[in-house]
C-alpha atoms as a PDB file:
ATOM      1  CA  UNK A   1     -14.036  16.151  29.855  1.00  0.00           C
ATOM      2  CA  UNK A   2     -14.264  13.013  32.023  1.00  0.00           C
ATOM      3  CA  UNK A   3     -12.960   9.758  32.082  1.00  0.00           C
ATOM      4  CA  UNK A   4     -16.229   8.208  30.648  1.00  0.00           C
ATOM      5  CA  UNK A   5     -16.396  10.528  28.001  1.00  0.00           C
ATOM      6  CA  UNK A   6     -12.701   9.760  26.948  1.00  0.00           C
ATOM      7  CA  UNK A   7     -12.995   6.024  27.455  1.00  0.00           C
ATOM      8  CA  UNK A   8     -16.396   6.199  25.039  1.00  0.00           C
ATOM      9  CA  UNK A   9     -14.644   8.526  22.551  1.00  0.00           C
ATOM     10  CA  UNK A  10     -11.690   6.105  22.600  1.00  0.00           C
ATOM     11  CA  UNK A  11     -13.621   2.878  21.921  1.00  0.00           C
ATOM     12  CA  UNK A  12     -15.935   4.870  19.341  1.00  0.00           C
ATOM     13  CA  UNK A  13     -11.999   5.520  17.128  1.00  0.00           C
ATOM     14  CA  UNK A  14     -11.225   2.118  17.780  1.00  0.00           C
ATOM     15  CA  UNK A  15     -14.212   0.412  16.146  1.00  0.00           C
ATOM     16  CA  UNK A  16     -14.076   3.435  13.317  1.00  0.00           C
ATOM     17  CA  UNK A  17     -10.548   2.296  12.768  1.00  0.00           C
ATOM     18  CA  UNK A  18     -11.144  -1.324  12.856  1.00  0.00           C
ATOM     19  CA  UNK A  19     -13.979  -0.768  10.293  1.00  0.00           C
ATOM     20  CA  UNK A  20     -12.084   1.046   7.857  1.00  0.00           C
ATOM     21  CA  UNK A  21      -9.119  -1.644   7.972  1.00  0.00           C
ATOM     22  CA  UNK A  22     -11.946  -4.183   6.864  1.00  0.00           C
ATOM     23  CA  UNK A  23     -12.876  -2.202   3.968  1.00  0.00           C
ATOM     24  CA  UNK A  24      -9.392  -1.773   2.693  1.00  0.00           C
ATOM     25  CA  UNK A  25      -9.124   1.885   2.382  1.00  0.00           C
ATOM     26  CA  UNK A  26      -9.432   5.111   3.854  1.00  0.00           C
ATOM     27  CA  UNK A  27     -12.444   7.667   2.116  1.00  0.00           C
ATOM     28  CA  UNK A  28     -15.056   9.995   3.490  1.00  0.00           C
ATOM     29  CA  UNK A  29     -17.614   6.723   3.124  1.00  0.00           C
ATOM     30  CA  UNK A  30     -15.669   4.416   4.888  1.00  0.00           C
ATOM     31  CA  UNK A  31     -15.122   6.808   7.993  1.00  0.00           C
ATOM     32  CA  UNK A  32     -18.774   8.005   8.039  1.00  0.00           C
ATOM     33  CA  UNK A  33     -19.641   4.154   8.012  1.00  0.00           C
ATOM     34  CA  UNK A  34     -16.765   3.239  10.469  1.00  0.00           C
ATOM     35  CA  UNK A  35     -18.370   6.330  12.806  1.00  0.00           C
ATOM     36  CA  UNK A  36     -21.945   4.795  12.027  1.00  0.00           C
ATOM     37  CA  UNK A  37     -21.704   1.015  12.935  1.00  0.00           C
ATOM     38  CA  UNK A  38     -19.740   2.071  16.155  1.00  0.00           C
ATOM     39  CA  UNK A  39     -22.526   3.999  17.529  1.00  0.00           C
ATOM     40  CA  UNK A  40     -24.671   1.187  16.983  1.00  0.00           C
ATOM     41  CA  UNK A  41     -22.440  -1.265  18.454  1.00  0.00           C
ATOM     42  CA  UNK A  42     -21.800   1.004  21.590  1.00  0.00           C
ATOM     43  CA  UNK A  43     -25.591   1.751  21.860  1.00  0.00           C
ATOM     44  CA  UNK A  44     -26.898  -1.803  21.115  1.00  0.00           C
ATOM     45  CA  UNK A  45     -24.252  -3.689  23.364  1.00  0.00           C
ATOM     46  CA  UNK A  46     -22.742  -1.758  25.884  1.00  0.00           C
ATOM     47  CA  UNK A  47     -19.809  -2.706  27.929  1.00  0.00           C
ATOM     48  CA  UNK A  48     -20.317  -2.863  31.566  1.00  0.00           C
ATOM     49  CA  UNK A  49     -18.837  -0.208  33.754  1.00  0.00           C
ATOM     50  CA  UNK A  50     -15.245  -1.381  34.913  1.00  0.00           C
ATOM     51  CA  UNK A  51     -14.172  -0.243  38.192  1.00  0.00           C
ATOM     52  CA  UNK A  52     -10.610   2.548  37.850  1.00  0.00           C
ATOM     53  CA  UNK A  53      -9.094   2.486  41.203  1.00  0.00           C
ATOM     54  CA  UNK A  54      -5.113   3.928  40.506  1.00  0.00           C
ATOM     55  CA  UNK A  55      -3.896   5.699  37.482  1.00  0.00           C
ATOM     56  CA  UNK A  56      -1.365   4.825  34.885  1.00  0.00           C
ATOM     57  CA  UNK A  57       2.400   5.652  35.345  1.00  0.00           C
ATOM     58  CA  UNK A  58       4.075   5.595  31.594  1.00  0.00           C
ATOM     59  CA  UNK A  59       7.684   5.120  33.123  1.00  0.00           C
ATOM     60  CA  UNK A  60       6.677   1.740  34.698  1.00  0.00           C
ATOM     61  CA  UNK A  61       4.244   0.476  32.180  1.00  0.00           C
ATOM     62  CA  UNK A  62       7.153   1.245  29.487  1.00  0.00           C
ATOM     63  CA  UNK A  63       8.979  -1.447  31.529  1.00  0.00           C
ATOM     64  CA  UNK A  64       6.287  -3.238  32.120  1.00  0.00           C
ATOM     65  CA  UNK A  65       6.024  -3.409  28.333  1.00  0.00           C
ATOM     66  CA  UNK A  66       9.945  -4.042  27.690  1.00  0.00           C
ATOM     67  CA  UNK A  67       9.719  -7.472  30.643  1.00  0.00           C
ATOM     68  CA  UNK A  68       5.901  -8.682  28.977  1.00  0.00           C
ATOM     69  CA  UNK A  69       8.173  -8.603  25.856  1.00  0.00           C
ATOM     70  CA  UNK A  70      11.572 -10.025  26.777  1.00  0.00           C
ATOM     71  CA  UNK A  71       9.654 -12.680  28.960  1.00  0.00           C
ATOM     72  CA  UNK A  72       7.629 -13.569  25.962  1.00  0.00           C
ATOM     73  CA  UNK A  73      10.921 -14.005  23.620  1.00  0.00           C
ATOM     74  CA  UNK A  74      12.849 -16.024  26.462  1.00  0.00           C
ATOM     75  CA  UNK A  75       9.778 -18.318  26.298  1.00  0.00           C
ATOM     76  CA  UNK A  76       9.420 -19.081  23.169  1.00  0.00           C
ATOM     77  CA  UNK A  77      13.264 -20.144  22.675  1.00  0.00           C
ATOM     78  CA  UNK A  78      12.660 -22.503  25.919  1.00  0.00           C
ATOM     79  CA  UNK A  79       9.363 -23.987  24.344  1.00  0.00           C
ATOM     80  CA  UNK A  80      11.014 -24.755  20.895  1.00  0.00           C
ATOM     81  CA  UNK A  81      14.214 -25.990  22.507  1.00  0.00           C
ATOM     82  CA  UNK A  82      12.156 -28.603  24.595  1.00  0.00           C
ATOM     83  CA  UNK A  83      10.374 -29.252  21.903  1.00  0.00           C
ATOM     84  CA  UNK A  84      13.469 -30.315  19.451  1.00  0.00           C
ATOM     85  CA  UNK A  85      15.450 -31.313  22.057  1.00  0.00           C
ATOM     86  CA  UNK A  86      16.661 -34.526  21.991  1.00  0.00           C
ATOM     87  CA  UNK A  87      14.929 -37.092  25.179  1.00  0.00           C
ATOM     88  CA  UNK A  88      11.571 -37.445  26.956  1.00  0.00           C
ATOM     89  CA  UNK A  89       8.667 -34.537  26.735  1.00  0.00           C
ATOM     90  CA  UNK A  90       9.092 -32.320  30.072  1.00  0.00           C
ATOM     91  CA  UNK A  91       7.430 -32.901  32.871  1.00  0.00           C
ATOM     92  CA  UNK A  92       4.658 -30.118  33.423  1.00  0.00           C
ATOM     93  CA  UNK A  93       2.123 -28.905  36.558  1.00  0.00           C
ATOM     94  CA  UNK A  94       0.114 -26.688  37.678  1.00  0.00           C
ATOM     95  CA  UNK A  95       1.257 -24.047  39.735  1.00  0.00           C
ATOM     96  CA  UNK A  96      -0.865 -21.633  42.282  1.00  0.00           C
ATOM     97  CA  UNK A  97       0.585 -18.010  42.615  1.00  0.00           C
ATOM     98  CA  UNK A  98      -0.869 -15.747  45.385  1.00  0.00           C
ATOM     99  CA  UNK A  99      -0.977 -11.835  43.595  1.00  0.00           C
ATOM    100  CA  UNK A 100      -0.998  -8.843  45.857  1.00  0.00           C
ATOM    101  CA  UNK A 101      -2.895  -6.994  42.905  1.00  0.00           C
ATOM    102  CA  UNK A 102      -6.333  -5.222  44.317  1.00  0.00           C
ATOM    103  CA  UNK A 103      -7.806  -4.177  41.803  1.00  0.00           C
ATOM    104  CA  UNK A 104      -9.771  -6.913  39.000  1.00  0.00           C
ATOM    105  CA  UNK A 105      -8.855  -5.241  36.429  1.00  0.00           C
ATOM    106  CA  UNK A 106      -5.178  -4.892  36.640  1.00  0.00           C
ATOM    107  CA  UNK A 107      -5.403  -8.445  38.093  1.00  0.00           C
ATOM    108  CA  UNK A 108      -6.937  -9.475  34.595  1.00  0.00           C
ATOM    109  CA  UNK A 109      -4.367  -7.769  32.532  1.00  0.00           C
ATOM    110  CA  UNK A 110      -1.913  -9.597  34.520  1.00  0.00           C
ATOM    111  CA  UNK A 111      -3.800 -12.895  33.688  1.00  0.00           C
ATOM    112  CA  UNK A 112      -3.695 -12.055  30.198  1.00  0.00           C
ATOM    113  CA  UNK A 113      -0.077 -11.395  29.847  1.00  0.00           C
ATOM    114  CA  UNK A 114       0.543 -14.628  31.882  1.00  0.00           C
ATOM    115  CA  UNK A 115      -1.667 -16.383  29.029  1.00  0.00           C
ATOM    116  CA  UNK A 116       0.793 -14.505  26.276  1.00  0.00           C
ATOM    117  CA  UNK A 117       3.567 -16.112  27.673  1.00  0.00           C
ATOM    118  CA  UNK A 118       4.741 -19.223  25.510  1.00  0.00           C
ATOM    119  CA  UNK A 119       4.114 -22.355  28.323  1.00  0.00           C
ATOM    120  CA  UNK A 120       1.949 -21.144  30.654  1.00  0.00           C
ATOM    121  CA  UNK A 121      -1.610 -21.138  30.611  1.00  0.00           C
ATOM    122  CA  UNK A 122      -4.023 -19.834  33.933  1.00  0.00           C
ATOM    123  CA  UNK A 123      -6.534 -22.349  34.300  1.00  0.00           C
ATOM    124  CA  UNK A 124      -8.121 -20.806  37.394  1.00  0.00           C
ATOM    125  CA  UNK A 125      -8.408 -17.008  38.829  1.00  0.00           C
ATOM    126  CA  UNK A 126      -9.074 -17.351  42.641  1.00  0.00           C
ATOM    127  CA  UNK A 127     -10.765 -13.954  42.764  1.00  0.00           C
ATOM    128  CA  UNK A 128     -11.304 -13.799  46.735  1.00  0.00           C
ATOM    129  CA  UNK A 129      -7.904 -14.967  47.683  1.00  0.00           C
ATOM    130  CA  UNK A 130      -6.033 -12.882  44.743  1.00  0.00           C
ATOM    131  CA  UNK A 131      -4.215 -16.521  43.629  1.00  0.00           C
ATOM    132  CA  UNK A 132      -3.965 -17.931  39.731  1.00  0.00           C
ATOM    133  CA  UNK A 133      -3.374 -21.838  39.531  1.00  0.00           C
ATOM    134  CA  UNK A 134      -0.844 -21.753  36.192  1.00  0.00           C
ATOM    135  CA  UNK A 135      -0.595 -24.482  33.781  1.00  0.00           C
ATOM    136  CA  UNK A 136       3.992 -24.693  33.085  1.00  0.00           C
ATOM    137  CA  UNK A 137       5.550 -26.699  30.711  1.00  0.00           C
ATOM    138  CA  UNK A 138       8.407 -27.138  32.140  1.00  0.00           C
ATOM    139  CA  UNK A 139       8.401 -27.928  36.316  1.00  0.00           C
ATOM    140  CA  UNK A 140      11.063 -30.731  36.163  1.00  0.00           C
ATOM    141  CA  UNK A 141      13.716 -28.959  37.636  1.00  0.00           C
ATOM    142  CA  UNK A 142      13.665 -26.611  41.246  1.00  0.00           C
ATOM    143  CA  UNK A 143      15.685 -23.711  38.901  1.00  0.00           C
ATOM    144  CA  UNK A 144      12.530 -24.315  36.019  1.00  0.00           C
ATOM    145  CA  UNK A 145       9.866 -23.671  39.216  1.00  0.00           C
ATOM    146  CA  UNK A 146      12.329 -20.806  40.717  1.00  0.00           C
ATOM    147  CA  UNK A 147      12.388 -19.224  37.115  1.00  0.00           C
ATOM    148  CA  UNK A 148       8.634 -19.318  36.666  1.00  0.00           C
ATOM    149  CA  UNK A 149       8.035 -17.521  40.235  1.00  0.00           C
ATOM    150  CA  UNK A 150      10.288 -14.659  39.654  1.00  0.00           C
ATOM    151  CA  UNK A 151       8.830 -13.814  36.426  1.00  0.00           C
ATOM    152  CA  UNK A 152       5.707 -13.613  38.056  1.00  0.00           C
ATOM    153  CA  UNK A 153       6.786 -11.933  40.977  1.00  0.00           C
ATOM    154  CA  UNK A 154       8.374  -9.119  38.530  1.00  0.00           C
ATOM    155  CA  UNK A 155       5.541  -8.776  36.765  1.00  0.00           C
ATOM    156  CA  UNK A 156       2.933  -8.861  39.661  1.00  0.00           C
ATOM    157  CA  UNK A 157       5.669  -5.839  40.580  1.00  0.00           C
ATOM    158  CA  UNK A 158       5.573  -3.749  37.577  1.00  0.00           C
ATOM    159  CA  UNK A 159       2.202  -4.074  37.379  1.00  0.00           C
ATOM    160  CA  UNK A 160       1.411  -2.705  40.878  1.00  0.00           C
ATOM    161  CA  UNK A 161       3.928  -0.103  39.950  1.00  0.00           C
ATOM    162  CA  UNK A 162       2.202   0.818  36.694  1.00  0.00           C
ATOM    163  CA  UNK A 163      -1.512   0.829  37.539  1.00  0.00           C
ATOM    164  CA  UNK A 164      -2.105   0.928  41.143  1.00  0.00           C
ATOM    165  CA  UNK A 165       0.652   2.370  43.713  1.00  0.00           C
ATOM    166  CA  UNK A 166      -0.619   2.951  47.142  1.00  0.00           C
ATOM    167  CA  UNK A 167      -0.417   6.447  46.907  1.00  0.00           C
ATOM    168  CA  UNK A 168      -3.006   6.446  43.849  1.00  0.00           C
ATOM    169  CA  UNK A 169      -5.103   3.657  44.947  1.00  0.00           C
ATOM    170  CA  UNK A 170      -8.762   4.806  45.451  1.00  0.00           C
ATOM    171  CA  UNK A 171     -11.028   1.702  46.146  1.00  0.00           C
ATOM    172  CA  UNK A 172     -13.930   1.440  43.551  1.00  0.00           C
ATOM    173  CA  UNK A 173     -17.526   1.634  45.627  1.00  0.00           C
ATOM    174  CA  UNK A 174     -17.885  -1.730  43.146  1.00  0.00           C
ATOM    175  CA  UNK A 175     -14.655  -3.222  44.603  1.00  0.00           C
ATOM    176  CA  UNK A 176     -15.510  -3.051  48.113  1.00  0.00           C
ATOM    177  CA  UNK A 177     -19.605  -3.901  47.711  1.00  0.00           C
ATOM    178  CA  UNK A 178     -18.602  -7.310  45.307  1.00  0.00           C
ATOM    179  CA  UNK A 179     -16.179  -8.476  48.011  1.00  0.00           C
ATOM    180  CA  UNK A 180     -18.895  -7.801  51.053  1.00  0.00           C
ATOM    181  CA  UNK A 181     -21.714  -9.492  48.780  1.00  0.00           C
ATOM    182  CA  UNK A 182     -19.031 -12.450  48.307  1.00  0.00           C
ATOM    183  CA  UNK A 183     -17.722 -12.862  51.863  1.00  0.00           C
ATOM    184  CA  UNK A 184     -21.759 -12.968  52.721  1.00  0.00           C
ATOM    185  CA  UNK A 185     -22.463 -15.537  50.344  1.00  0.00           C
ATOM    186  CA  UNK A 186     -19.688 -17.540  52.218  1.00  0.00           C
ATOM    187  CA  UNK A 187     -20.765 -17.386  55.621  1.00  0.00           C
ATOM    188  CA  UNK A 188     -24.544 -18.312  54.069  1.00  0.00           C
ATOM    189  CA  UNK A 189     -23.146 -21.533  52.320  1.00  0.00           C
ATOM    190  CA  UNK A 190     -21.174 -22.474  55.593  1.00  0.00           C
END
């Protein structure tokens, strides 16, 4: 069986199961239905192909999991004590973080959990130059700043260690052709 055919079969259960959870209850109907609307959906709409280019390690992306979590805690205690804290609103800026992530999709989940966290928000994804520009709440101190870069750099970590280790990493024919088509775009523009 092949990764496609997984990946389909995977998304085909998820909108089954997300069907039958809007119906209420489990039955024959509701599963036959759930089966039936998810064919359409994947036939009618398909997603475009997404570039794999490591594999998954489940040690690292447990971690990966426990930090995403404890990071997201820790944040939301320091957003509701600034924001019932006695004196002036904090002072907040934008950030830029250079990733060494390769691949776009790991670099989006990394955006995403960067989003989760209580604070921050990525305003812009540099995709050539690998850097996010990340709205903080709170840069009014050098330790707030500090703070903010090591939890990205641990999570730019344990993502690299979870989804694409050098040993693993297999460059999509996609990854490289998008980044020649860009870097000729450039030199046309200039």
């Amino acid at each position: 069986m092949t990764r496609e055919r997984v990946l389909r079969i995977g998304v085909l259960t998820w909108l089954t199961t997300v069907w039958v959870l809007l119906w209420g209850n489990v039955s024959a109907a509701n599963i036959l239905g759930g089966l039936a609307v998810g064919l359409l959906i994947m036939w009618l709409l398909p997603l475009p192909r997404v570039a794999v280019e490591g594999r998954v390690h489940l040690l690292s992306l447990v971690q990966l999991v426990w930090w995403i979590t404890f990071y997201a805690g820790q944040s939301s205690v320091q957003v509701a004590w600034l924001a019932v804290r006695p004196g002036p609103p904090p002072v907040t800026g934008v950030l830029r973080c250079k990733l060494g992530i390769k691949s776009d999709l790991v670099l989006t989940l990394c955006v995403d959990v960067l989003n989760l966290i209580p604070g921050t928000m990525v305003i812009e994804v540099d995709q050539a130059r690998r850097a996010v520009y990340v709205h903080v709440l709170d840069v009014g101190t050098t330790k707030a700043v500090d703070q903010f870069y090591r939890t990205v750099r641990q999570l730019e970590r344990l993502f690299i260690a979870s989804f694409e280790r050098d040993s693993d990493w297999q460059p999509s024919p996609w990854h490289l052709r998008d980044y020649e088509y860009h870097e000729q775009g450039r030199e046309d523009r200039a």
